[in-house]
Protein backbone atom coordinates (compact mmCIF):
# COMPACT_ATOMS: atom_id res chain seq x y z
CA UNK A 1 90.50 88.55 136.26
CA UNK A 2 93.72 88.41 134.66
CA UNK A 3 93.81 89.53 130.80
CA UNK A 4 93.82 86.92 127.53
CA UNK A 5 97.32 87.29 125.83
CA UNK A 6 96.27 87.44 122.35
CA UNK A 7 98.42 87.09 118.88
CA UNK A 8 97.76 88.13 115.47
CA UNK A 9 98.99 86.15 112.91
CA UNK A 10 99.52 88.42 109.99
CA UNK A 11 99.31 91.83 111.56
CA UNK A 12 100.38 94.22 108.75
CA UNK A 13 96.65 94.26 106.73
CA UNK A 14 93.87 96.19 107.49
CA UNK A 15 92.23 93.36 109.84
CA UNK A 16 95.14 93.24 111.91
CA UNK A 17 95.16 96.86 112.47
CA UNK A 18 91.34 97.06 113.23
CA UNK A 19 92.12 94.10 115.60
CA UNK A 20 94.96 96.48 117.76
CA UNK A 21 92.47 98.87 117.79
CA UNK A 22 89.36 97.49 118.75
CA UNK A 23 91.37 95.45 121.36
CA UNK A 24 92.43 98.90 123.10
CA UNK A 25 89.49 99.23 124.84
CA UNK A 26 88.64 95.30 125.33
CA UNK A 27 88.84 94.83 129.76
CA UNK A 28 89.73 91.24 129.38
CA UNK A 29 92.33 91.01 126.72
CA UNK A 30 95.42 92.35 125.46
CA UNK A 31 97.55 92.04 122.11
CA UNK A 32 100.98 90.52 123.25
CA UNK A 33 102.61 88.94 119.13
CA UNK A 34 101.98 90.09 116.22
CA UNK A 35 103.67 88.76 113.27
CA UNK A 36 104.81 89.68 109.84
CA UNK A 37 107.42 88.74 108.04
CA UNK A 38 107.80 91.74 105.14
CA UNK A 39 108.16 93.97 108.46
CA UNK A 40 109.92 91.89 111.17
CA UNK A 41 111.22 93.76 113.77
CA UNK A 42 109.11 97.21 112.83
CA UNK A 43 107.02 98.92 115.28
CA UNK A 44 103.47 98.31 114.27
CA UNK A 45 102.82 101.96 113.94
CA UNK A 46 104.64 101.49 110.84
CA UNK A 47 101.72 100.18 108.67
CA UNK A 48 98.92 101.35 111.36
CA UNK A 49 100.14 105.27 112.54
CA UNK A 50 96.66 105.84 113.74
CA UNK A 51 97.97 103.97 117.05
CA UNK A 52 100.85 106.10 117.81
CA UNK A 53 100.86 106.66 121.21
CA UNK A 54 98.38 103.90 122.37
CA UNK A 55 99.53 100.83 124.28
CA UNK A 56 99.99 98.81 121.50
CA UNK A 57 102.30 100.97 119.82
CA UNK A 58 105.27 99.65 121.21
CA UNK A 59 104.68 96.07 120.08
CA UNK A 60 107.13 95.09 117.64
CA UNK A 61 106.44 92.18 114.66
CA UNK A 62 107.91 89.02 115.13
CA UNK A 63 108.52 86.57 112.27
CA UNK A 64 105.17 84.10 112.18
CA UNK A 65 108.20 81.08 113.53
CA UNK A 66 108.91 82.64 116.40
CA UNK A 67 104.91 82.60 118.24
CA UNK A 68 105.03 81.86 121.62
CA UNK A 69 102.10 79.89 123.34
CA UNK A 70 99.10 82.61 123.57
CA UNK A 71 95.67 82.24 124.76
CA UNK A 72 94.04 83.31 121.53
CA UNK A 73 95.55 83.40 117.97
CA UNK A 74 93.65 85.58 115.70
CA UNK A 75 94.80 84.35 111.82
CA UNK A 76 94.65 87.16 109.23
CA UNK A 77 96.43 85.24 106.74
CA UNK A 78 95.72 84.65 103.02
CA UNK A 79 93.95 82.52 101.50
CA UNK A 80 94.45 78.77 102.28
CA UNK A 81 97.66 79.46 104.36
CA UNK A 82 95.29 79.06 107.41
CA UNK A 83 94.44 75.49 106.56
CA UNK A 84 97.77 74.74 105.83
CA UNK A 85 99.16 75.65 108.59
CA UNK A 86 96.52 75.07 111.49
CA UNK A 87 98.00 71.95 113.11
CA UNK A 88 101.06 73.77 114.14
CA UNK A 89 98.67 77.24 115.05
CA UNK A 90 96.29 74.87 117.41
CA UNK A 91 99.43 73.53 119.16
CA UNK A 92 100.06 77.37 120.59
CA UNK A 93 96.29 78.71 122.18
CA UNK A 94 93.31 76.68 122.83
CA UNK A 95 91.57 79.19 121.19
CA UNK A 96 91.79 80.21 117.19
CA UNK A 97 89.50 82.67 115.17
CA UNK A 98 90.48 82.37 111.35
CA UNK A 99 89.99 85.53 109.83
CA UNK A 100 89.97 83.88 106.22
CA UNK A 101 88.02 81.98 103.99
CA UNK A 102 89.54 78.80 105.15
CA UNK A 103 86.76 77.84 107.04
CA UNK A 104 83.44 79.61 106.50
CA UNK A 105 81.95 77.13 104.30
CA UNK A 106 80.76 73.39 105.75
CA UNK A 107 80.08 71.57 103.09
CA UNK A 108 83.31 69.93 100.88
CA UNK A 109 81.10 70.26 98.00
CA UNK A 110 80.87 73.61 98.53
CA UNK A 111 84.44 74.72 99.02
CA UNK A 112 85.20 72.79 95.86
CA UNK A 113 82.59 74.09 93.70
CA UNK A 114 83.37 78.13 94.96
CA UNK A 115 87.25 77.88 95.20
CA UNK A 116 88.16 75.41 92.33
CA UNK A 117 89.67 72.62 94.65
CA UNK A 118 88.84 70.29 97.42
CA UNK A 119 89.77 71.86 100.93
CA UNK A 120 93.40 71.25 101.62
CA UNK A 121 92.41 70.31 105.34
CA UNK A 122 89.29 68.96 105.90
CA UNK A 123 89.10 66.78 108.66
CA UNK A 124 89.76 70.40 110.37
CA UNK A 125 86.10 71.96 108.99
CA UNK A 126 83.64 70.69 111.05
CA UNK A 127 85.53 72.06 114.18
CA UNK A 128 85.23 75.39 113.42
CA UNK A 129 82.25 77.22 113.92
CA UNK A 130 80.81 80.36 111.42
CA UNK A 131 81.68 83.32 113.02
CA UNK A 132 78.58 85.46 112.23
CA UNK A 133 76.97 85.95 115.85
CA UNK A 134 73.51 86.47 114.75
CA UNK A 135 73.37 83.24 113.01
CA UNK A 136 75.38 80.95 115.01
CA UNK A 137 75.36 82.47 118.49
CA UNK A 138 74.40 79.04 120.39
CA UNK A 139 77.29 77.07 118.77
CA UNK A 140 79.93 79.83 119.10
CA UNK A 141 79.49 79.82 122.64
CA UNK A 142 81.83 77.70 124.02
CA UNK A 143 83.61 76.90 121.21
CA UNK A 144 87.54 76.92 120.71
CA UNK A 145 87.62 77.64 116.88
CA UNK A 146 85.41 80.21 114.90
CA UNK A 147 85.73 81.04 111.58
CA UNK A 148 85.79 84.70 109.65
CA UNK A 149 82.95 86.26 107.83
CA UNK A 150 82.89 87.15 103.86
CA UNK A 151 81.91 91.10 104.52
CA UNK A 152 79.48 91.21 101.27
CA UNK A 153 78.49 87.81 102.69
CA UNK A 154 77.78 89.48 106.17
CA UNK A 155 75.59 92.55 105.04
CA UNK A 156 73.69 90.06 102.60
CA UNK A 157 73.12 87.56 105.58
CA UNK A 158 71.82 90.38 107.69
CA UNK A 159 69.56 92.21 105.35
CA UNK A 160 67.94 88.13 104.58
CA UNK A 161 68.06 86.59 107.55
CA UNK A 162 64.36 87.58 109.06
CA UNK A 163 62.76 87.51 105.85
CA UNK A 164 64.88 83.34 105.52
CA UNK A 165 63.36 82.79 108.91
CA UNK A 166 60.02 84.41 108.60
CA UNK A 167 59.30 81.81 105.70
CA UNK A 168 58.04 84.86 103.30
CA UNK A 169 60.36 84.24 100.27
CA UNK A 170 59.02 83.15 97.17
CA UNK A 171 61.84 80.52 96.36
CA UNK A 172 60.60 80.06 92.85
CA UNK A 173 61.69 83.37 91.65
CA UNK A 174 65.81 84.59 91.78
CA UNK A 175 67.27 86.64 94.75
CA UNK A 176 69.45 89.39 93.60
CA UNK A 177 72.47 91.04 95.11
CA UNK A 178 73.86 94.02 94.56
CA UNK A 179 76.44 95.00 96.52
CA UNK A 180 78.57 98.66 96.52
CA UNK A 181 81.81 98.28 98.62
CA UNK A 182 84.88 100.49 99.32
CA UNK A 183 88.64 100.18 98.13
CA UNK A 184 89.80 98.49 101.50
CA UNK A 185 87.98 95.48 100.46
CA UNK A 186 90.97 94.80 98.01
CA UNK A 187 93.15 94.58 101.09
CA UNK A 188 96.13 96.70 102.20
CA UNK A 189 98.79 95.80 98.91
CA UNK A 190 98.83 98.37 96.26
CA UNK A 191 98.30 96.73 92.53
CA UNK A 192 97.91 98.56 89.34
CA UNK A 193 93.93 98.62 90.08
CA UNK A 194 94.28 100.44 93.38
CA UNK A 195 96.17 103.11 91.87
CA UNK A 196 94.48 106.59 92.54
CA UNK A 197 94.38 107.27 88.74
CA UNK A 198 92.57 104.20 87.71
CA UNK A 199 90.96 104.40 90.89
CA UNK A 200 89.34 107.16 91.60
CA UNK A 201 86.06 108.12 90.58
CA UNK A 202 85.80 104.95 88.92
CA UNK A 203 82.39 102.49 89.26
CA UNK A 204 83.65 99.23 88.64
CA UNK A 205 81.99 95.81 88.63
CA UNK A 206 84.76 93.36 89.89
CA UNK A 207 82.46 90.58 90.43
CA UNK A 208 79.45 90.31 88.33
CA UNK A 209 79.24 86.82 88.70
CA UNK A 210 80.13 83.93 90.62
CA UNK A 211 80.99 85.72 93.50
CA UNK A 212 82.48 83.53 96.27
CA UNK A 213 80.46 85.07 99.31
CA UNK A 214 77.44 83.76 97.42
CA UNK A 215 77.99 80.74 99.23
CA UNK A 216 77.73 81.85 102.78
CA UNK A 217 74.98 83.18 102.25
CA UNK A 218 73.93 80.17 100.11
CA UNK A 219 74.49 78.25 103.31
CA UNK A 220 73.03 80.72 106.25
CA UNK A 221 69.63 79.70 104.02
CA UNK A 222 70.03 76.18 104.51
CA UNK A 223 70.60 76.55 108.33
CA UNK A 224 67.65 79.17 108.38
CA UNK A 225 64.56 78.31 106.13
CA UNK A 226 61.88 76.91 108.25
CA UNK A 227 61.59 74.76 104.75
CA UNK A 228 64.85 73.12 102.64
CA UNK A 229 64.89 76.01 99.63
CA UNK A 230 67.71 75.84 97.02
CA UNK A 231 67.67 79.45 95.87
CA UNK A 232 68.14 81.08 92.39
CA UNK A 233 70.78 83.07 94.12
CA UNK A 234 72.84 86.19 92.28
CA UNK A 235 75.51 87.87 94.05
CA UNK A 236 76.60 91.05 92.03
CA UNK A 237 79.71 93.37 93.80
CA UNK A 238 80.73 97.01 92.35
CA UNK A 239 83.65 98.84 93.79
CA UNK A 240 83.15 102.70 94.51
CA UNK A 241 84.90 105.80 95.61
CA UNK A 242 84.48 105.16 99.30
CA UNK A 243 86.75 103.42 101.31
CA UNK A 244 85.25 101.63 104.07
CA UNK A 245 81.91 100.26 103.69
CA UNK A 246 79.60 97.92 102.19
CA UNK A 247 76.17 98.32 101.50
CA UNK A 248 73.86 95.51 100.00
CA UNK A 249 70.65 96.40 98.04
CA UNK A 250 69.18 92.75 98.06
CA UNK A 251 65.93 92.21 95.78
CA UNK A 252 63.19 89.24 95.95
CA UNK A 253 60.13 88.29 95.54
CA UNK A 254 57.33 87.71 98.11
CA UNK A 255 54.56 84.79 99.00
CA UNK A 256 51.51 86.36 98.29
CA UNK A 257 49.70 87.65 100.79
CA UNK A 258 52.64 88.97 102.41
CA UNK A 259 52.21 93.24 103.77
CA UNK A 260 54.69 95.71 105.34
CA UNK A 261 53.84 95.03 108.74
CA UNK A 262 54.76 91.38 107.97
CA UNK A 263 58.44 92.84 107.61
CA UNK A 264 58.30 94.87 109.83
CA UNK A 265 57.25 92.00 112.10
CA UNK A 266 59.71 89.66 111.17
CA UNK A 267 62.75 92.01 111.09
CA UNK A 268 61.65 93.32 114.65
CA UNK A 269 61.48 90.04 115.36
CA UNK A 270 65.15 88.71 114.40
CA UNK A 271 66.87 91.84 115.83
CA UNK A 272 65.22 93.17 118.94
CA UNK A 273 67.95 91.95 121.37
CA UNK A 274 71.08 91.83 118.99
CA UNK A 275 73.24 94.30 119.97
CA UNK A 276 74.78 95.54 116.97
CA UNK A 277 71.82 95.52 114.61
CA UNK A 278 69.59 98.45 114.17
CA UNK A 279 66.44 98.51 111.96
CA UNK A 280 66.61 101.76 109.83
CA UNK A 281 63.38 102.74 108.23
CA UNK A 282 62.52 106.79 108.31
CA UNK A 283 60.50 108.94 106.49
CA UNK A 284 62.52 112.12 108.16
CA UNK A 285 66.05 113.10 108.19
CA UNK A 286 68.78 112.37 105.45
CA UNK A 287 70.15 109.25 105.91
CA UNK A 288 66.18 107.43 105.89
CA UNK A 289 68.58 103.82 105.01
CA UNK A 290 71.01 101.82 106.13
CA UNK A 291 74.22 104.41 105.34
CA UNK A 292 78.05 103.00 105.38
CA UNK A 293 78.99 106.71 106.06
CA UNK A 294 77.73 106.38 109.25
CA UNK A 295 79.07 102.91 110.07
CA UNK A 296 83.00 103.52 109.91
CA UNK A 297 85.10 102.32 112.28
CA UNK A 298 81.73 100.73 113.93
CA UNK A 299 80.31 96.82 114.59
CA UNK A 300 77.08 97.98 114.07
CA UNK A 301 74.85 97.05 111.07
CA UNK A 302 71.96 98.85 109.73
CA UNK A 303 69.32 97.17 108.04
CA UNK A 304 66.29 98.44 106.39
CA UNK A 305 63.25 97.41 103.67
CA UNK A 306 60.76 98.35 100.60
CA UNK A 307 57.99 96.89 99.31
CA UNK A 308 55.99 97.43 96.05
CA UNK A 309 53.12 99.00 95.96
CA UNK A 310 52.08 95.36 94.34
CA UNK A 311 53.34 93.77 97.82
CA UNK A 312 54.93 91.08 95.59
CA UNK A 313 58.31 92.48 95.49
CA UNK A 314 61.08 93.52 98.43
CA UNK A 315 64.56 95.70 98.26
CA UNK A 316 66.45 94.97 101.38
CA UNK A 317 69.13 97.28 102.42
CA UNK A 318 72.23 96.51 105.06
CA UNK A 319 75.21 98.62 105.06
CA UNK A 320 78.54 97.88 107.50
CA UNK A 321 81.87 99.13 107.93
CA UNK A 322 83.90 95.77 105.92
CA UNK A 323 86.87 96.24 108.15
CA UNK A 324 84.60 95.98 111.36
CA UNK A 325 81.48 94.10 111.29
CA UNK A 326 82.71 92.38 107.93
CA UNK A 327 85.88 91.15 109.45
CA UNK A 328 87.53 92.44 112.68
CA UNK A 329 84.59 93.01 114.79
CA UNK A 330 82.46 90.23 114.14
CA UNK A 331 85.92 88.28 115.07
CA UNK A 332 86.13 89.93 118.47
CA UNK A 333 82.42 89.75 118.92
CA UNK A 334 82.93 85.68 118.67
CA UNK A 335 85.86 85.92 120.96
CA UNK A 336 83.41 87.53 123.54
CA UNK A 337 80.58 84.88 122.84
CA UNK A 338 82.95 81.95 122.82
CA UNK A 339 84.15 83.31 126.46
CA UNK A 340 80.69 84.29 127.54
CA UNK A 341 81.36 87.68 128.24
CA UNK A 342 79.61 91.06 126.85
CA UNK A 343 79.34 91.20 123.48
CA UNK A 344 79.81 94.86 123.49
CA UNK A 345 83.62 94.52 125.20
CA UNK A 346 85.36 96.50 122.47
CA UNK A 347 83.05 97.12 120.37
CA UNK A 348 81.31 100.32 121.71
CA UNK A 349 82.20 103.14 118.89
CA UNK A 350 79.51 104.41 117.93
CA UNK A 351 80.70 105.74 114.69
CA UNK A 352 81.37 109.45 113.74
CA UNK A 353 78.77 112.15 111.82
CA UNK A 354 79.21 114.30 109.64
């Protein structure tokens, strides 16, 4: 079969990159535009060197005016440009995947109460569908427009989902959040917070409250719970010296009656087939949890659990690479859905130790 030109909108950020990479490998697609205007006419080895010598490293950006019609469009754009501009974008491939924000969240309501205005497009929401595979793998496939993932959003979602689906949450009592991410989750431009000074070795809360992924995940519960549940929901993120990675620690309460092998039941239950999800739960070895060290560069996402000794109480644990599963991978893992092809299709690192 003949290859998928593809085009990435925005192709200077870390997305875009992992996008030229992860595509390398991909049998049924190839990387043909890629736009930016701050670097227009610059080999894209300019802001990505790790692809010197690849066959992408010739590609050159074009200014985002001058797309050509493409197969797929892959929009790494910032916040609300997508919406803005998504008439014209839909007029060049039948198929778009929005790596943004722009469309993640289905409810008006929603996108007003988390981002402080009403969505600037909305008659273009309910066509796209949330591109998080494990939750919405019957929609995606088939579809023409998919949606990006919130990356603390994603390795919530994941570490929850069984548990949402399993009906064992006690929804009386608050779910908490806290999530430990790496500096590349502040994006590829330099500011005076990213500067290695104030930057390294530094434990900082950036988002103690009122996070904005809270609403994904807000919403995954609604699609999920065998039973309509309007969590007490608290989404905490702190920014440490790593780079890549994100690893939620998510803590809740239980029905009674519920025992290990209930988790264990459920979780084997939710992930037994998906193939990028691995249950992590050892009593040998070093890394006995989920570990974003061992995730880089990877679409895989480990997910583990604890109980109390009460049986009352859970920590969930789910640690991804941001870059990948929170953004770029699950993106090209739609793409394959949407076509009905592998999943795996570039998307078979396997991630590097030590």
């Amino acid at each position: 079969m003949s290859r998928l030109k593809l085009a990435i909108i925005g192709g200077t950020g870390y997305t875009g990159g992992e996008l030229l990479r992860l595509t390398l490998t991909h049998p049924h697609v190839e990387v043909t535009q890629i736009t930016s205007r701050s670097r227009m006419g610059e080999y894209v080895t300019v802001a990505h060197p790790n692809l010197r010598g690849t066959s992408v490293g010739n590609l050159q950006y074009i200014r985002p005016d001058d797309v050509k019609q493409a197969d797929v469009l892959f929009l790494c754009l910032p916040h609300g440009e997508a919406s803005k501009q998504i008439d014209r974008w839909s007029t060049l491939a039948p198929t778009i995947i929005d790596l943004s924000a722009d469309f993640r969240l289905q409810s008006d309501e929603a996108y007003k109460r988390w981002y402080g205005a009403p969505h600037p497009n909305p008659t273009w929401v309910s066509k796209f569908v949330y591109g998080l595979p494990e939750l919405t793998r019957a929609r995606l496939s088939g579809a023409t427009y998919a949606s990006g993932v919130g990356c603390n959003a994603t390795a919530t979602n994941l570490a929850l989902l069984p548990l949402v689906r399993g009906g064992l949450i006690d929804w009386n009592k608050p779910i908490i959040a806290d999530i430990k991410v790496g500096s590349s989750e502040a994006g590829s431009e330099s500011s005076d917070a990213s500067h290695h000074p104030e930057r390294s070795g530094a434990v900082r809360v950036y988002a103690a409250t009122g996070h904005r992924h809270t609403a994904e995940v807000e919403q995954m519960i609604a699609w999920s719970a065998p039973q309509p549940a309007r969590p007490e929901l608290h989404m905490t993120a702190t920014s440490i010296e790593m780079v890549r990675g994100a690893s939620a620690a998510v803590h809740l309460f239980l029905i009674p009656g519920v025992t290990e092998k209930d988790l264990w039941r459920v979780y084997r239950a939710t992930y037994k087939t998906e193939p990028f999800v691995r249950l992590v739960k050892t009593t040998t070895g070093i890394f006995r949890a989920p570990e974003p060290k061992l995730l880089s560069g990877t679409n895989w996402a480990d997910v583990g659990f604890y109980i109390s000794d009460s049986g009352n109480k859970a920590t969930l644990i789910c640690a991804i690479d941001n870059l990948v599963k929170g953004a770029a991978g699950s993106a090209l893992q739609c793409l394959n859905v949407m076509k009905g092809w592998d999943e795996r299709l570039g998307l078979e690192f396997t991630g590097l130790h030590p």
